[in-house]
Protein backbone atom coordinates (compact mmCIF):
# COMPACT_ATOMS: atom_id res chain seq x y z
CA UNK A 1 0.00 0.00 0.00
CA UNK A 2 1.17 3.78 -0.40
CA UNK A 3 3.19 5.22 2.39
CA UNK A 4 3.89 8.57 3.05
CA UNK A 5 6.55 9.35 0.00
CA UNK A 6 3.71 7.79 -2.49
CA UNK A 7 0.69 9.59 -1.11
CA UNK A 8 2.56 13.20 -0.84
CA UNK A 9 3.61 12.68 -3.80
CA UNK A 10 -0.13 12.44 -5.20
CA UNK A 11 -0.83 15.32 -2.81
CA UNK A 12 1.42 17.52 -4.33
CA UNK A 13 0.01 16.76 -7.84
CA UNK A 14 -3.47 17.23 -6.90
CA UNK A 15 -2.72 20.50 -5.10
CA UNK A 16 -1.44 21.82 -8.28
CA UNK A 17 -4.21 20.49 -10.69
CA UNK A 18 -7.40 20.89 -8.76
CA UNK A 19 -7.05 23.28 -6.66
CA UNK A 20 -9.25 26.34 -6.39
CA UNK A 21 -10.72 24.91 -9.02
CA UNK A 22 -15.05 24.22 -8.81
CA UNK A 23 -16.67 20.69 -9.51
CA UNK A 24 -19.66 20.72 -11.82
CA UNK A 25 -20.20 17.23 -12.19
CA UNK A 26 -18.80 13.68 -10.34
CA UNK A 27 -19.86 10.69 -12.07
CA UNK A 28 -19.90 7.27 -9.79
CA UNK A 29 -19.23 4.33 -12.18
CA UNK A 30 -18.86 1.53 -9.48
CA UNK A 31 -20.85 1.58 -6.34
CA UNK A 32 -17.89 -0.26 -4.49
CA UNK A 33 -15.99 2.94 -5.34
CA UNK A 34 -17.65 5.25 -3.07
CA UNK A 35 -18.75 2.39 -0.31
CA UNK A 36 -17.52 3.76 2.62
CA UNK A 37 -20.28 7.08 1.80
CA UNK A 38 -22.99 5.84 3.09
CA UNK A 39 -25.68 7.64 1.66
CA UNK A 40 -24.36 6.10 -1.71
CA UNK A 41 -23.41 7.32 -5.14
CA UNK A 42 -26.40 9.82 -5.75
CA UNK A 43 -25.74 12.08 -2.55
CA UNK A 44 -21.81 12.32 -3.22
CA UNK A 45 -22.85 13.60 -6.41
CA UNK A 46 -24.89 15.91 -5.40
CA UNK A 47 -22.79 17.18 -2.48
CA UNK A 48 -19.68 17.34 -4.61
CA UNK A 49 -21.46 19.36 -7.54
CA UNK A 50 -20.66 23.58 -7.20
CA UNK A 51 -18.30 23.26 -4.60
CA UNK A 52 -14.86 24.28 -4.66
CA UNK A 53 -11.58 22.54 -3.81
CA UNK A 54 -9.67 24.69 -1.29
CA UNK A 55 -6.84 22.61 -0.73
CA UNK A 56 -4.90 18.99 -1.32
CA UNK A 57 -3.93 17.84 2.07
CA UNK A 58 -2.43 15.12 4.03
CA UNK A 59 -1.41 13.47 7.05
CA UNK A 60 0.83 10.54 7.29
CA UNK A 61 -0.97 8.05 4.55
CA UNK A 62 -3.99 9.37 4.50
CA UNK A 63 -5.22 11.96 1.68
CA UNK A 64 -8.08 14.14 1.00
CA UNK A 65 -9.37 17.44 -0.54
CA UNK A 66 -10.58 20.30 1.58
CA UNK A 67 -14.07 21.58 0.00
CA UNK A 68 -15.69 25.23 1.11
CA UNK A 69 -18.29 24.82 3.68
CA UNK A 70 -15.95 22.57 5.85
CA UNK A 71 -16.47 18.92 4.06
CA UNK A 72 -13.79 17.37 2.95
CA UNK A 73 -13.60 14.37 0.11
CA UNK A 74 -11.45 11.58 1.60
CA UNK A 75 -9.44 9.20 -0.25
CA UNK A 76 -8.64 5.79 0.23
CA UNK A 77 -6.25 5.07 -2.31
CA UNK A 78 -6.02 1.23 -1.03
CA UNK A 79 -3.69 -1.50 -3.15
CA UNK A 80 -4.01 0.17 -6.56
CA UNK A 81 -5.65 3.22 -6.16
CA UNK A 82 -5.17 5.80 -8.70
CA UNK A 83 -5.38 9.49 -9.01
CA UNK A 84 -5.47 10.93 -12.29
CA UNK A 85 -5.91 14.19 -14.19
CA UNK A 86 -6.60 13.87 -17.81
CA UNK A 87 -7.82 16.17 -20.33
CA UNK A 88 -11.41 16.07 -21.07
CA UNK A 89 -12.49 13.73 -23.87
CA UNK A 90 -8.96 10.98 -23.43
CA UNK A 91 -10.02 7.24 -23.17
CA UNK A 92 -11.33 5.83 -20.01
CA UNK A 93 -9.24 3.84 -18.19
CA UNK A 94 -10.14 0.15 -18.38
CA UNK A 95 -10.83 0.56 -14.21
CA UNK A 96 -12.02 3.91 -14.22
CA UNK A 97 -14.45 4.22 -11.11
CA UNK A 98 -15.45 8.01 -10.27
CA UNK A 99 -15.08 10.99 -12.61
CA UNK A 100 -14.95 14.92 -11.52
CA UNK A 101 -15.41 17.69 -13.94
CA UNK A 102 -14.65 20.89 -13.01
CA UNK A 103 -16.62 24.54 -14.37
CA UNK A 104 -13.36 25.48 -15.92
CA UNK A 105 -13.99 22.87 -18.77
CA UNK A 106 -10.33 22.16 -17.84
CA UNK A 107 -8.33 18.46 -16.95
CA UNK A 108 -10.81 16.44 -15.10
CA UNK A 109 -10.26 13.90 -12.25
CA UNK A 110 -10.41 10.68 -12.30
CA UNK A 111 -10.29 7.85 -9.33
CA UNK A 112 -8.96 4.69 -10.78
CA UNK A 113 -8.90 1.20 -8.97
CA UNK A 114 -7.76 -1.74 -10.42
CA UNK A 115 -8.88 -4.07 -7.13
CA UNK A 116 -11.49 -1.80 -5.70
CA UNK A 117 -10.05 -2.07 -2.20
CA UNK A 118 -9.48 1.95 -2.19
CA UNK A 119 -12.20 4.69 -2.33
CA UNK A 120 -13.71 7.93 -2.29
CA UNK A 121 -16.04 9.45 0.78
CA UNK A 122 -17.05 12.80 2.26
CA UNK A 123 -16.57 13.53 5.64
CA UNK A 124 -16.86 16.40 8.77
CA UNK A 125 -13.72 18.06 9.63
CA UNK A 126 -12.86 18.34 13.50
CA UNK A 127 -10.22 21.18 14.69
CA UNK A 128 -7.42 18.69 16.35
CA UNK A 129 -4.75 20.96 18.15
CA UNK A 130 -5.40 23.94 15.47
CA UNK A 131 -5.89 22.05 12.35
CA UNK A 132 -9.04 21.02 10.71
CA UNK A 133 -8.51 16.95 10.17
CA UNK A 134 -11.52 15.31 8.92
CA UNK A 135 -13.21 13.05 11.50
CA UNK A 136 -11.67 9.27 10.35
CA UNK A 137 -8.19 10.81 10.43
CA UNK A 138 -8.64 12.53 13.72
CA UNK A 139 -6.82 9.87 15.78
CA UNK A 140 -4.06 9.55 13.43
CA UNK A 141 -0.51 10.84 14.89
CA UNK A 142 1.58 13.93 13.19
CA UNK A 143 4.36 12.52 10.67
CA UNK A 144 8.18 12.87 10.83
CA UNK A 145 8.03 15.05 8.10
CA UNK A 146 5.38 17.39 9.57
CA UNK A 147 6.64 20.53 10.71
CA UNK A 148 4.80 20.36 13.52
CA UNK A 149 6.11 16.89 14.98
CA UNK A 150 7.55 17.18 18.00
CA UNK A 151 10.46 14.58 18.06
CA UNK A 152 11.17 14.49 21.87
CA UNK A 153 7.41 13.26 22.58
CA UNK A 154 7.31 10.94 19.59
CA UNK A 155 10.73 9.42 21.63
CA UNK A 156 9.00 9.31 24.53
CA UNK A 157 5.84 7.64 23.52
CA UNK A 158 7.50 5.27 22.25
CA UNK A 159 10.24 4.39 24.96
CA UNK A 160 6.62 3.69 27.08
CA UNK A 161 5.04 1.15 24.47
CA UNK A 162 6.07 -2.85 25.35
CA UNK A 163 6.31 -4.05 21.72
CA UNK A 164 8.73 -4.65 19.08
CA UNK A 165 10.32 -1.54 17.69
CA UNK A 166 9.01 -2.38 14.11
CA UNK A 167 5.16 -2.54 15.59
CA UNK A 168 5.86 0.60 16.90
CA UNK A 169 7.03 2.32 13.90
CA UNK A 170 4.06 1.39 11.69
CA UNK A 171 0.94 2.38 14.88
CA UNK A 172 -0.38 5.44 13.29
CA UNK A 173 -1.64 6.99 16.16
CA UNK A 174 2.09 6.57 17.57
CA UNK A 175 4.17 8.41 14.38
CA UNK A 176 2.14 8.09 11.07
CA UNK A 177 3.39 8.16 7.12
CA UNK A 178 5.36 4.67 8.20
CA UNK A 179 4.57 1.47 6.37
CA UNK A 180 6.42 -1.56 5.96
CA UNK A 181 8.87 -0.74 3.41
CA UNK A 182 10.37 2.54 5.03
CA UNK A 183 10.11 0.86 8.66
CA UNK A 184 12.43 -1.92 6.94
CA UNK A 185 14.94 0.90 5.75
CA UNK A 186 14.85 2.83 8.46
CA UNK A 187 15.82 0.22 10.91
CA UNK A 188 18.40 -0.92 8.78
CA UNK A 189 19.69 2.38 8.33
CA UNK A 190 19.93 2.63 12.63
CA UNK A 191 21.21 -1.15 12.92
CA UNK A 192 18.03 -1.92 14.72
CA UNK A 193 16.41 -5.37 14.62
CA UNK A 194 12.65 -5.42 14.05
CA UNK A 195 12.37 -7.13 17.36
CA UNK A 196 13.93 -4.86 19.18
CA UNK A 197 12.04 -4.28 22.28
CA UNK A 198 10.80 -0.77 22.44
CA UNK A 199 11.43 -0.46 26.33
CA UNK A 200 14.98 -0.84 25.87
CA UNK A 201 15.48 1.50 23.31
CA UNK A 202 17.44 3.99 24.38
CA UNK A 203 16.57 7.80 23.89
CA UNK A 204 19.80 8.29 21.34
CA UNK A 205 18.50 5.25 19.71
CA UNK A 206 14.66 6.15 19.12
CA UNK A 207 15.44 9.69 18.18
CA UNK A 208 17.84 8.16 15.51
CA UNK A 209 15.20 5.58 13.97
CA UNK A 210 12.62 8.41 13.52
CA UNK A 211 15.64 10.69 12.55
CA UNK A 212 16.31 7.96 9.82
CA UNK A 213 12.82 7.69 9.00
CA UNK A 214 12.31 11.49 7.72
CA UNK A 215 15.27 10.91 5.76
CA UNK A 216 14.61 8.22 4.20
CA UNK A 217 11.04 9.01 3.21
CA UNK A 218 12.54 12.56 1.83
CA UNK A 219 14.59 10.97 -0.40
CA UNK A 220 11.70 8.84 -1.69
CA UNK A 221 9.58 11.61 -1.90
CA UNK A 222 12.58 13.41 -4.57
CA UNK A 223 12.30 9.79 -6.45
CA UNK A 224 8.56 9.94 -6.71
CA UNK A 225 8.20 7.28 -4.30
CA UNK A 226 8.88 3.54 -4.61
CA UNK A 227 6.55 1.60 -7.44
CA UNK A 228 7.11 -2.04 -7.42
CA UNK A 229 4.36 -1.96 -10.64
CA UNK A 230 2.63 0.11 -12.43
CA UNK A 231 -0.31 0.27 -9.87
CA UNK A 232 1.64 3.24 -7.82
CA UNK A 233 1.57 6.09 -9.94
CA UNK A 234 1.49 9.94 -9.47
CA UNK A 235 -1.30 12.12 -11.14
CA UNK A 236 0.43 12.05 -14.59
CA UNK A 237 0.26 8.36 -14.41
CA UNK A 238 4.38 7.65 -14.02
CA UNK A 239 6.05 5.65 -11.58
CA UNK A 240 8.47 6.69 -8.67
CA UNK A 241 12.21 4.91 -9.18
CA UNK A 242 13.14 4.72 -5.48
CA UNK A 243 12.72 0.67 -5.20
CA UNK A 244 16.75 1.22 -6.40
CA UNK A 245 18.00 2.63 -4.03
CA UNK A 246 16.33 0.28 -1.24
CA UNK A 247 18.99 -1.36 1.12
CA UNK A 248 16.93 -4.39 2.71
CA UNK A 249 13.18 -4.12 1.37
CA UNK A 250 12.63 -7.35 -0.76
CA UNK A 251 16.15 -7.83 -1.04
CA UNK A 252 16.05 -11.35 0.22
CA UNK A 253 19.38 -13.40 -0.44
CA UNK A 254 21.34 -10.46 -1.44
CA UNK A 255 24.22 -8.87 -0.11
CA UNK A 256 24.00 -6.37 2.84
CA UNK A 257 25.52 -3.29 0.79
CA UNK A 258 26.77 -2.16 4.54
CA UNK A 259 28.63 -5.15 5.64
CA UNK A 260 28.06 -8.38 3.08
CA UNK A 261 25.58 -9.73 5.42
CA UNK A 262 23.26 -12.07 3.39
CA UNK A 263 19.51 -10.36 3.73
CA UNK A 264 17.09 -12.55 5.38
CA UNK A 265 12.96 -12.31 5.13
CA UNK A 266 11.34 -12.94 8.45
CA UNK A 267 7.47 -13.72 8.54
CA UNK A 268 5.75 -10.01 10.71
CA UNK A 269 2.58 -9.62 11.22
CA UNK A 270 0.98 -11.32 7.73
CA UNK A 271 3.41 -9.47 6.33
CA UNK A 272 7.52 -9.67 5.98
CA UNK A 273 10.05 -8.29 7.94
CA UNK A 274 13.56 -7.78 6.00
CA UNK A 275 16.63 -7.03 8.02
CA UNK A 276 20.70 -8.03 8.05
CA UNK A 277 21.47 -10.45 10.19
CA UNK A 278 25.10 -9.34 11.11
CA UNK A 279 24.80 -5.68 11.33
CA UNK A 280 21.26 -6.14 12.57
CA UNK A 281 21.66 -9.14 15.31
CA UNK A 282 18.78 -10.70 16.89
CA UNK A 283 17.85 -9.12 19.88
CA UNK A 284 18.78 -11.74 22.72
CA UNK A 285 15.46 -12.48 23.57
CA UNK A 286 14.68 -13.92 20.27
CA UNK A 287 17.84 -15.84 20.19
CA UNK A 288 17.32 -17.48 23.26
């Protein structure tokens, strides 16, 4: 799924397509699309039409588009979520599921989903410490690369948790924007093993991993974000190139480019876990 790199980088395109820019028409073309609205395609249609999109915002993952009148249009962009701006009149997409026309007669936007597991809803904003967040992404915690996040209370928070370090990293109401693929990085980056027991982190060592974890997700953010396919694309439809430059993430078998470490794949959470096992060790716990 999107992390933080992928989903600012949609941000950022959206922001500079749609903004101040006024729907006239949003056309649902699959139901499943707009599932999580409950009032169902016919009322977000009619509450999208005539109002204006303010801004392109985000927090951590999760995206969405302020309207006027204090609604906001989130966006779930799921597995293979997609959004696009295209010029009026080009060929649908073979997946296409929700189309917005603007009064401008300009690009319109289109939500694309290949699986269906993403999707589009409105929802009331809440003011959360001075910013309007709307109400399903109240909960969710600043992220490293918000100007706003305060570092020595992300440390601490986390220093009081009794999990594994990795856990830690990707609960989004702890530090959010983290996923598996920038958790793996990080951690390799620190020379931290997923397991790591959060209590005995020490303060150098927590403020380092979420240290690392800005910096790696700004550098994917310059490569347009990591695309393992051609689902993850920005709003011009092209794919980010940062899967090179990843250190551990799916990099079973090969060589540690630190130390020559062989990379190892360890089952987490229904997921994987990829880490070096010399210049990450084990913590002892896990050996024993």
């Amino acid at each position: 799924m999107p992390e933080l790199p992928e989903v600012e980088v949609v941000r950022r395109g959206l922001d500079a397509h749609v903004t101040g820019r006024r729907i006239a028409a949003v056309q649902v073309l699959h139901p499943r699309a707009i599932r999580r609205h409950l009032p169902g395609p016919e009322d977000f249609s009619g509450r999208l039409a005539g109002r204006e999109v303010l801004a392109a915002r985000r927090r951590g993952k999760y995206l969405w588009l302020d309207l006027d009148g204090s609604e906001a249009v989130l966006a779930h962009l799921g597995m293979s979520g997609q959004m696009l701006v295209q010029p009026e009149g080009a060929p649908d997409e073979k997946h296409l599921r929700v189309r917005v026309r603007f009064d401008d007669d300009g690009p319109e936007l289109r939500f694309v989903d290949q699986r269906t597991f993403g999707g589009l809803a409105t929802a009331d904003q809440v003011l959360v410490d001075g910013e309007l967040l709307p109400t399903p992404v109240a909960h969710i915690a600043r992220d490293p690369m918000d100007p706003a996040f305060d570092l020595g209370a992300a440390v601490d928070a986390m220093r009081r948790r009794r999990t594994w370090v990795k856990r830690a990293l990707l609960d989004q109401t702890l530090v959010s924007g983290v996923g598996n693929i920038y958790a793996d990085e990080s951690l390799w980056r620190t020379k931290l093993h997923w397991a790591r027991p959060t209590e005995k982190l020490t303060r150098a060592q927590a403020g380092e991993l979420l240290t690392a974890a800005t910096e790696v997700m700004g550098e994917a953010l310059l490569a347009g974000g990591t695309s393992f396919d051609a689902l993850y694309v920005n709003v011009n439809g092209q794919s980010g190139y940062f899967d090179r430059a990843l250190a551990v993430y799916g990099q079973e078998g090969r060589a540690c480019r630190r130390c020559g470490g062989v990379i190892r794949r360890d089952p987490f959470m229904n997921r994987s876990a990829f880490s070096c096992p010399v210049c990450q060790p084990r913590p002892r716990s896990m050996r024993d």
